[in-house]
C-alpha atoms as a PDB file:
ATOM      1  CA  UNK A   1      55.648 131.409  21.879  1.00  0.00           C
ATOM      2  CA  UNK A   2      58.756 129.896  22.696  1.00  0.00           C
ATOM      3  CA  UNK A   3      59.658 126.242  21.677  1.00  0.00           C
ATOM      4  CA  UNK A   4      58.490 123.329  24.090  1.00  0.00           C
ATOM      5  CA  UNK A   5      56.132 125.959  25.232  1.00  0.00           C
ATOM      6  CA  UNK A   6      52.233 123.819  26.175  1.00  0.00           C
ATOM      7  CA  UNK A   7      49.626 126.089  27.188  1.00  0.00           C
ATOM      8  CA  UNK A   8      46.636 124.874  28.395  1.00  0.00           C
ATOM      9  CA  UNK A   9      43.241 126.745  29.291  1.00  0.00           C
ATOM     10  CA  UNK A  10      41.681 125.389  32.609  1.00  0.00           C
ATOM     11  CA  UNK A  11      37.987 126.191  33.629  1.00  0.00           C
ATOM     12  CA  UNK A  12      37.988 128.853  36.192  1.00  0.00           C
ATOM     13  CA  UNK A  13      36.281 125.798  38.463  1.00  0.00           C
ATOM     14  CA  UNK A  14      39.773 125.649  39.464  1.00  0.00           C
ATOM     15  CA  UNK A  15      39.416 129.160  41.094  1.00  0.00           C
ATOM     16  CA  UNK A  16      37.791 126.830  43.793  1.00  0.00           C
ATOM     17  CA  UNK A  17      41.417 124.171  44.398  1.00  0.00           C
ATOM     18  CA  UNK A  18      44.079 124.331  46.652  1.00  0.00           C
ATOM     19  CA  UNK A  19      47.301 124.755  44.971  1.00  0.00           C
ATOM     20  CA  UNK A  20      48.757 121.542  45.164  1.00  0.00           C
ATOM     21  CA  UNK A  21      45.220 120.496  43.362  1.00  0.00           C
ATOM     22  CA  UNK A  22      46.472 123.039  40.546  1.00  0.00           C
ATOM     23  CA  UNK A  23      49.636 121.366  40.464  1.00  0.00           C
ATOM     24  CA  UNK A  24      48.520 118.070  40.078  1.00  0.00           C
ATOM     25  CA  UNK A  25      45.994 119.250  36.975  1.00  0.00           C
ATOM     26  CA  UNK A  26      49.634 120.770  35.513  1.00  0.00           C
ATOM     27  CA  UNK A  27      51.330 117.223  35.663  1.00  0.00           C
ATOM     28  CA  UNK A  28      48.368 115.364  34.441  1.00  0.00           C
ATOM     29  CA  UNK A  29      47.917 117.318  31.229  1.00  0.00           C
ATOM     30  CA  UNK A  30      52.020 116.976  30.944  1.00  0.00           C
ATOM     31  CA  UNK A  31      51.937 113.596  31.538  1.00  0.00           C
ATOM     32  CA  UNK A  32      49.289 112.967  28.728  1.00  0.00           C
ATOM     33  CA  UNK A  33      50.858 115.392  26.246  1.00  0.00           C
ATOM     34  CA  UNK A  34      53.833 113.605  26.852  1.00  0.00           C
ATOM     35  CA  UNK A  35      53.111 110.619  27.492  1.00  0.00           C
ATOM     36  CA  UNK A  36      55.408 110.558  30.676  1.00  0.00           C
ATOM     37  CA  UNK A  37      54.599 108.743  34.021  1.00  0.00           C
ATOM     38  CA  UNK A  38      54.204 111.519  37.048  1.00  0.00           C
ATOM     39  CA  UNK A  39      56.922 110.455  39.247  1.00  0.00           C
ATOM     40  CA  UNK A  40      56.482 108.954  42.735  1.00  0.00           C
ATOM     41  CA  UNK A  41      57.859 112.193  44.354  1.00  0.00           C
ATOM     42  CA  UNK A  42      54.829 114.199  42.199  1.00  0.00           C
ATOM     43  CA  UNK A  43      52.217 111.669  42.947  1.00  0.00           C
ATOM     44  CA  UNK A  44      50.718 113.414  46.026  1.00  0.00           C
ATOM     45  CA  UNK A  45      49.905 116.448  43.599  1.00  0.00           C
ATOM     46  CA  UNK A  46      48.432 114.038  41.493  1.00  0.00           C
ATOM     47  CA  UNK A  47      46.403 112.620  43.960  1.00  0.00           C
ATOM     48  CA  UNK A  48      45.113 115.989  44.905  1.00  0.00           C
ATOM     49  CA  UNK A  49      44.238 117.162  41.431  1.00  0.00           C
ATOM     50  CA  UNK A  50      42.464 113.746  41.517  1.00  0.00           C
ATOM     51  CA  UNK A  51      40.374 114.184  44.523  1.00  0.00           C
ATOM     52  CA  UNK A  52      39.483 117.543  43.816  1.00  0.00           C
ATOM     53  CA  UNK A  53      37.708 116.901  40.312  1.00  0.00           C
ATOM     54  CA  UNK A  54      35.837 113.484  42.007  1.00  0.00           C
ATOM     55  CA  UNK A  55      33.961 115.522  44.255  1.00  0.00           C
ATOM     56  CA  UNK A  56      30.180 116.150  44.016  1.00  0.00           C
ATOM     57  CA  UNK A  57      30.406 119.326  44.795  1.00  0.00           C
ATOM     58  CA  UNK A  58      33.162 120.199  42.524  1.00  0.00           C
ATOM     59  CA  UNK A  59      30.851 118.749  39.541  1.00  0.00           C
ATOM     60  CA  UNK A  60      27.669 120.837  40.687  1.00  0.00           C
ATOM     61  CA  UNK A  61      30.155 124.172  40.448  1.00  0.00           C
ATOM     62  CA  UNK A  62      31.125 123.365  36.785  1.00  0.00           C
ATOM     63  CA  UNK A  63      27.178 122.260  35.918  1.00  0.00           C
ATOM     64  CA  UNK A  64      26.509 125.946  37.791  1.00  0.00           C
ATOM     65  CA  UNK A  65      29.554 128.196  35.525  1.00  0.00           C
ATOM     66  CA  UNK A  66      27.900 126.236  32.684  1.00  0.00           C
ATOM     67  CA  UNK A  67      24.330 126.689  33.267  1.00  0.00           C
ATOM     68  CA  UNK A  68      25.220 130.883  33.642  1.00  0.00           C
ATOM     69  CA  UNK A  69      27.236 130.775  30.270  1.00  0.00           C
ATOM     70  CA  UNK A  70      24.201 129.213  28.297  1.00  0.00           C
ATOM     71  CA  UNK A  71      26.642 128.934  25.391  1.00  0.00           C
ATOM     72  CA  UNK A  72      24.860 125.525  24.545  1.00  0.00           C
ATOM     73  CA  UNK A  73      23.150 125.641  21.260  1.00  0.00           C
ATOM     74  CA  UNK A  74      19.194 124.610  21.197  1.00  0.00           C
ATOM     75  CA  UNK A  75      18.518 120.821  21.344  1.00  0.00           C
ATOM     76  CA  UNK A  76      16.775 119.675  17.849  1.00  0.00           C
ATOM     77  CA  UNK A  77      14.418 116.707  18.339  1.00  0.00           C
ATOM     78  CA  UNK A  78      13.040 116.125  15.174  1.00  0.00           C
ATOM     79  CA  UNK A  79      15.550 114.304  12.265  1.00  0.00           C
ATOM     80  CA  UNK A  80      15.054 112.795   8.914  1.00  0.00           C
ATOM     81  CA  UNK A  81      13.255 109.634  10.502  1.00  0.00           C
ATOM     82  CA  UNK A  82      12.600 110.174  13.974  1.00  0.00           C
ATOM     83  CA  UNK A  83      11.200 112.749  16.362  1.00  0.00           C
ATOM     84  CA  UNK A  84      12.610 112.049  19.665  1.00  0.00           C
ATOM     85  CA  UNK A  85      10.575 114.866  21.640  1.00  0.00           C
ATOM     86  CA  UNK A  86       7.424 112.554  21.187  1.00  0.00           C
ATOM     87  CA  UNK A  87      10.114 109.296  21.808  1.00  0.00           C
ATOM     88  CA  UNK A  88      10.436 110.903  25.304  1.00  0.00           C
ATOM     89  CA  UNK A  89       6.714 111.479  26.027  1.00  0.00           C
ATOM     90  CA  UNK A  90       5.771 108.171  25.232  1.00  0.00           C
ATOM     91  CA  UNK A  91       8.632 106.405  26.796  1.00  0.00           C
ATOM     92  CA  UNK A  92       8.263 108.436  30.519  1.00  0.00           C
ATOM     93  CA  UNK A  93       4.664 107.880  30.285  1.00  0.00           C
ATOM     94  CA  UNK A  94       4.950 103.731  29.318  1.00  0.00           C
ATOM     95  CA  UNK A  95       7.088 103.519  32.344  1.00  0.00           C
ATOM     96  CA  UNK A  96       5.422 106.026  35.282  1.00  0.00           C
ATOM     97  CA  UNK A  97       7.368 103.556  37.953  1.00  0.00           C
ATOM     98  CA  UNK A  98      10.382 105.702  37.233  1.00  0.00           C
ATOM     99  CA  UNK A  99       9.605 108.708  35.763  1.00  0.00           C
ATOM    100  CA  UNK A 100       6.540 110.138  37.190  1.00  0.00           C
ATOM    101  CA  UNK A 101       7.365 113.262  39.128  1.00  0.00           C
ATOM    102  CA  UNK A 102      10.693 113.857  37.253  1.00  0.00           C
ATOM    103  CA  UNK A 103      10.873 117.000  35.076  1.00  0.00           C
ATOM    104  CA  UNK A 104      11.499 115.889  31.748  1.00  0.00           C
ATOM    105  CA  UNK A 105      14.679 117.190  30.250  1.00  0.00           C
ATOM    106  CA  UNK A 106      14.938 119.069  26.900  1.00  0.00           C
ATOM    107  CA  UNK A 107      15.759 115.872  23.959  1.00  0.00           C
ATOM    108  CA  UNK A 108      17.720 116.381  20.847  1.00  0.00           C
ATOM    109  CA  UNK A 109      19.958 114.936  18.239  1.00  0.00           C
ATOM    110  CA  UNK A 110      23.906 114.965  18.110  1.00  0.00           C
ATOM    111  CA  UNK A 111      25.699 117.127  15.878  1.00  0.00           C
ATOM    112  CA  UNK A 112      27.809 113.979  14.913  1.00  0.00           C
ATOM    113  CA  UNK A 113      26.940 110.704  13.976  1.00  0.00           C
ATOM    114  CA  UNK A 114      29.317 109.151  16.678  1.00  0.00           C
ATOM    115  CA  UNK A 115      29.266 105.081  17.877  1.00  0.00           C
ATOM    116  CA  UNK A 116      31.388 105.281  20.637  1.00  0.00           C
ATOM    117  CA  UNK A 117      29.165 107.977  22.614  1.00  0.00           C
ATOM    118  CA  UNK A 118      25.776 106.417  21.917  1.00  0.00           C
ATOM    119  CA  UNK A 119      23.845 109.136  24.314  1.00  0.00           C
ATOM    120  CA  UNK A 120      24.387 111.550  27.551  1.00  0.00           C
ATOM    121  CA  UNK A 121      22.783 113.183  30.294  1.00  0.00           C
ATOM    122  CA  UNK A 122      23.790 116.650  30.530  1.00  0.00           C
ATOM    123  CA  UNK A 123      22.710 117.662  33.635  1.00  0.00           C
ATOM    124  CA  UNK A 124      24.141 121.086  33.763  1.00  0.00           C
ATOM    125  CA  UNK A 125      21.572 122.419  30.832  1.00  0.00           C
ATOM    126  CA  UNK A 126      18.683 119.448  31.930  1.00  0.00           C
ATOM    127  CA  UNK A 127      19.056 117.865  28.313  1.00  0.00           C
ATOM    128  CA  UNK A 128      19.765 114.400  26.682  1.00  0.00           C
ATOM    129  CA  UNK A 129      21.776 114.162  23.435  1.00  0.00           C
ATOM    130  CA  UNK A 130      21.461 111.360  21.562  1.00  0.00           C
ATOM    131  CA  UNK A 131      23.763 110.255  18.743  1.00  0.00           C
ATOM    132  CA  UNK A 132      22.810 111.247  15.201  1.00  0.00           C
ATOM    133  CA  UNK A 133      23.684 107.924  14.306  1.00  0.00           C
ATOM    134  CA  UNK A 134      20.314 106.215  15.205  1.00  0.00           C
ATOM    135  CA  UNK A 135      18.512 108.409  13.076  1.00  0.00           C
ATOM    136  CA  UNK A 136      18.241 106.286   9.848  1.00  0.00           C
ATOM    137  CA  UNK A 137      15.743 104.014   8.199  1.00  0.00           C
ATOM    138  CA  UNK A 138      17.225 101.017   9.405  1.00  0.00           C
ATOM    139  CA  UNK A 139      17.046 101.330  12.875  1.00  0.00           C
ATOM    140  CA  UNK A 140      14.141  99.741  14.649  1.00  0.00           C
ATOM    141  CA  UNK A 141      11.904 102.218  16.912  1.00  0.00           C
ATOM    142  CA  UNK A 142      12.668 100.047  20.066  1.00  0.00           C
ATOM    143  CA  UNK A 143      16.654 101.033  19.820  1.00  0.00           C
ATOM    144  CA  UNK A 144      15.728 104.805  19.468  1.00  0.00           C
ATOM    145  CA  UNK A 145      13.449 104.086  22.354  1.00  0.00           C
ATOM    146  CA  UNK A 146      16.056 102.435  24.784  1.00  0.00           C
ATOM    147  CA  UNK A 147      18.441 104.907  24.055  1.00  0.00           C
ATOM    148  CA  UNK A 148      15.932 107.627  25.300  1.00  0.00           C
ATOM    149  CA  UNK A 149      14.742 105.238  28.167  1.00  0.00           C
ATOM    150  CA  UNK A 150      18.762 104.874  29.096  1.00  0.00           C
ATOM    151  CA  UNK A 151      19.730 108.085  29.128  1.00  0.00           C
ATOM    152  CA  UNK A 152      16.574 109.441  31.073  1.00  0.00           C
ATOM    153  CA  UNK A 153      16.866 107.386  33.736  1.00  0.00           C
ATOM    154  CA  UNK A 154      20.264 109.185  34.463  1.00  0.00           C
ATOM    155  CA  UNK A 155      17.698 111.971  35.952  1.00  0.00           C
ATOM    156  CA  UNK A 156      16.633 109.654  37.707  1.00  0.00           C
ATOM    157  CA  UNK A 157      20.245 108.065  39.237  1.00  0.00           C
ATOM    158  CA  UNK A 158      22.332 110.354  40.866  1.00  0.00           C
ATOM    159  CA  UNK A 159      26.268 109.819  39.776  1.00  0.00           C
ATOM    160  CA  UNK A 160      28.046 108.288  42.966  1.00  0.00           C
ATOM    161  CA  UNK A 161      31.451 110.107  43.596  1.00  0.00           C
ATOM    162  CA  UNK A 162      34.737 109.036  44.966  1.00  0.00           C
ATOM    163  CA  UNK A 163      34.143 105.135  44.963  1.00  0.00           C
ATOM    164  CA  UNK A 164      37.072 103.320  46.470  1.00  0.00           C
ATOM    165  CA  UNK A 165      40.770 104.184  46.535  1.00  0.00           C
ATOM    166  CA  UNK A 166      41.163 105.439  43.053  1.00  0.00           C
ATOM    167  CA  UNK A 167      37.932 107.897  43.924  1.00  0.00           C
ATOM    168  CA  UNK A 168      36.330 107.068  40.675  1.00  0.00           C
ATOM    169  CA  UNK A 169      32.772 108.416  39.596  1.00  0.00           C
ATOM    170  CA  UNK A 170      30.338 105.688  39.186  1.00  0.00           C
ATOM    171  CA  UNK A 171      27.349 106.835  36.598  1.00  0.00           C
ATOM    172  CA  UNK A 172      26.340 103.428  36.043  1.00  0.00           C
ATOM    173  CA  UNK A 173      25.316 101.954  39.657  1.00  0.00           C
ATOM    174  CA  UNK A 174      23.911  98.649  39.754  1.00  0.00           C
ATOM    175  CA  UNK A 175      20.323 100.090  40.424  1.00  0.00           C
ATOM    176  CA  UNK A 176      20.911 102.240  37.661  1.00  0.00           C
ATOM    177  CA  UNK A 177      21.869  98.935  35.845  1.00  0.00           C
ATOM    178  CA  UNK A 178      19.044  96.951  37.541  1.00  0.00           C
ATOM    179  CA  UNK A 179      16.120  99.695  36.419  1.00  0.00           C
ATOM    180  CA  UNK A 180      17.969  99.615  32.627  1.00  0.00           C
ATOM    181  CA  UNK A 181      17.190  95.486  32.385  1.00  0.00           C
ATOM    182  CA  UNK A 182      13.755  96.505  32.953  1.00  0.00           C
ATOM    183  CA  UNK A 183      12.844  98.051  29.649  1.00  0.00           C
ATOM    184  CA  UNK A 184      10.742  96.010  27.654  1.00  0.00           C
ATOM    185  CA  UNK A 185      12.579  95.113  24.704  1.00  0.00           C
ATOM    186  CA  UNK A 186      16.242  95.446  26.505  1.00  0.00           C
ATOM    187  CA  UNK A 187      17.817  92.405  25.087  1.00  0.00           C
ATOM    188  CA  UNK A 188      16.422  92.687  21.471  1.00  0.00           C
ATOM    189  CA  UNK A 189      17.821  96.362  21.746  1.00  0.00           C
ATOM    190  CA  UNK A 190      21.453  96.066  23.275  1.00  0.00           C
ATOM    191  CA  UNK A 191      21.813  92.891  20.746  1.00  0.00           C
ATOM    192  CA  UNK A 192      20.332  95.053  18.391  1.00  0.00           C
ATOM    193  CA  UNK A 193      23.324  97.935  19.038  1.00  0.00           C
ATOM    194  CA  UNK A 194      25.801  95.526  19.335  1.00  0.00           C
ATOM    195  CA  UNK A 195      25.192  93.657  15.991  1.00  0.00           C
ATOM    196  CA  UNK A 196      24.410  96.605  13.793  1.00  0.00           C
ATOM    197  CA  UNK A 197      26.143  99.521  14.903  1.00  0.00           C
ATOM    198  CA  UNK A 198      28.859  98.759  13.008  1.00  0.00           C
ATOM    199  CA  UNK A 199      26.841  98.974   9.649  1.00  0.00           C
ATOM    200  CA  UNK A 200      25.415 102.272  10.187  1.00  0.00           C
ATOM    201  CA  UNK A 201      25.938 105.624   7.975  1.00  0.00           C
END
């Protein structure tokens, strides 16, 4: 490999772009591994790299190439103190309003114990991932509980794509936000999180 030489694998997604699109995903990851502003001249690449990956269609082709490689390893619900599979039952059942006629997803535990990604919805394999942080002694069963109750309603919220001029991808709309406020113990939870999170091991 020659000196100054980046090489970069790209999803074959991008089988899917127009060339300028390919371009565009070239200057980004330069820019970043650089740290180096695209130039004015570049920016119309840039902005069709950029409207390329915002599109709904583009994200149900990667969920697709994902959901035929299976390479995901087997979600594990149960930890040293909590047992989210039955987490999930009880929480879709305590609030039917939203969740009745929704297939439940598959539930398990993070392989890290990260605090900046707290949960996610991956919607390509139909599964919810919480972080292996929460599952300790010290956290209250209500947190564990919102945390499922958050990230399930994503199957219930569809992401909204390309919002406004820089084309963004909303996940958290306000009646995804509205329906959130609406679990039970929601304050004592997010105060809970945002007081304690900190301390955790």
């Amino acid at each position: 490999m020659q000196e100054n030489t980046v090489v970069a694998r790209v999803s074959d997604g991008f089988k899917a772009a127009s060339q300028d699109a390919i371009t565009g995903l070239a200057l980004y990851l330069v820019s970043r591994a650089f740290r180096k502003r695209v130039g004015e001249g570049e920016r119309v690449f840039l902005s069709a790299y950029k409207e390329f990956v915002s599109k709904k269609a583009t994200s149900g082709l990667s969920d697709s190439l994902r959901r035929l490689r299976g390479r995901a390893a087997k979600a594990v619900a149960e930890g040293n103190h909590f047992d989210l599979k039955p987490e999930l039952f009880s929480v879709a059942a305590e609030y039917p309003e939203f969740f009745e006629g929704i297939e439940l997803p598959e539930i398990g535990w993070s392989r890290e114990k990260s605090r900046r990604r707290l949960g996610y919805h991956d919607s390509a394999l139909n599964r919810l991932v919480i972080s292996r942080v929460f599952d300790s002694p010290s956290v209250p069963d209500y947190v564990v509980r919102y945390l499922v109750f958050h990230e399930l309603l994503h199957c219930k919220h569809e992401v909204l794509y390309q919002r406004g001029e820089s084309l963004r991808r909303t996940v958290h709309p306000k009646r995804f936000k509205d329906d959130e406020r609406k679990f039970k113990q929601f304050r004592e939870a997010t105060e809970w999180i945002d007081k304690k999170l900190r301390w955790l091991r």
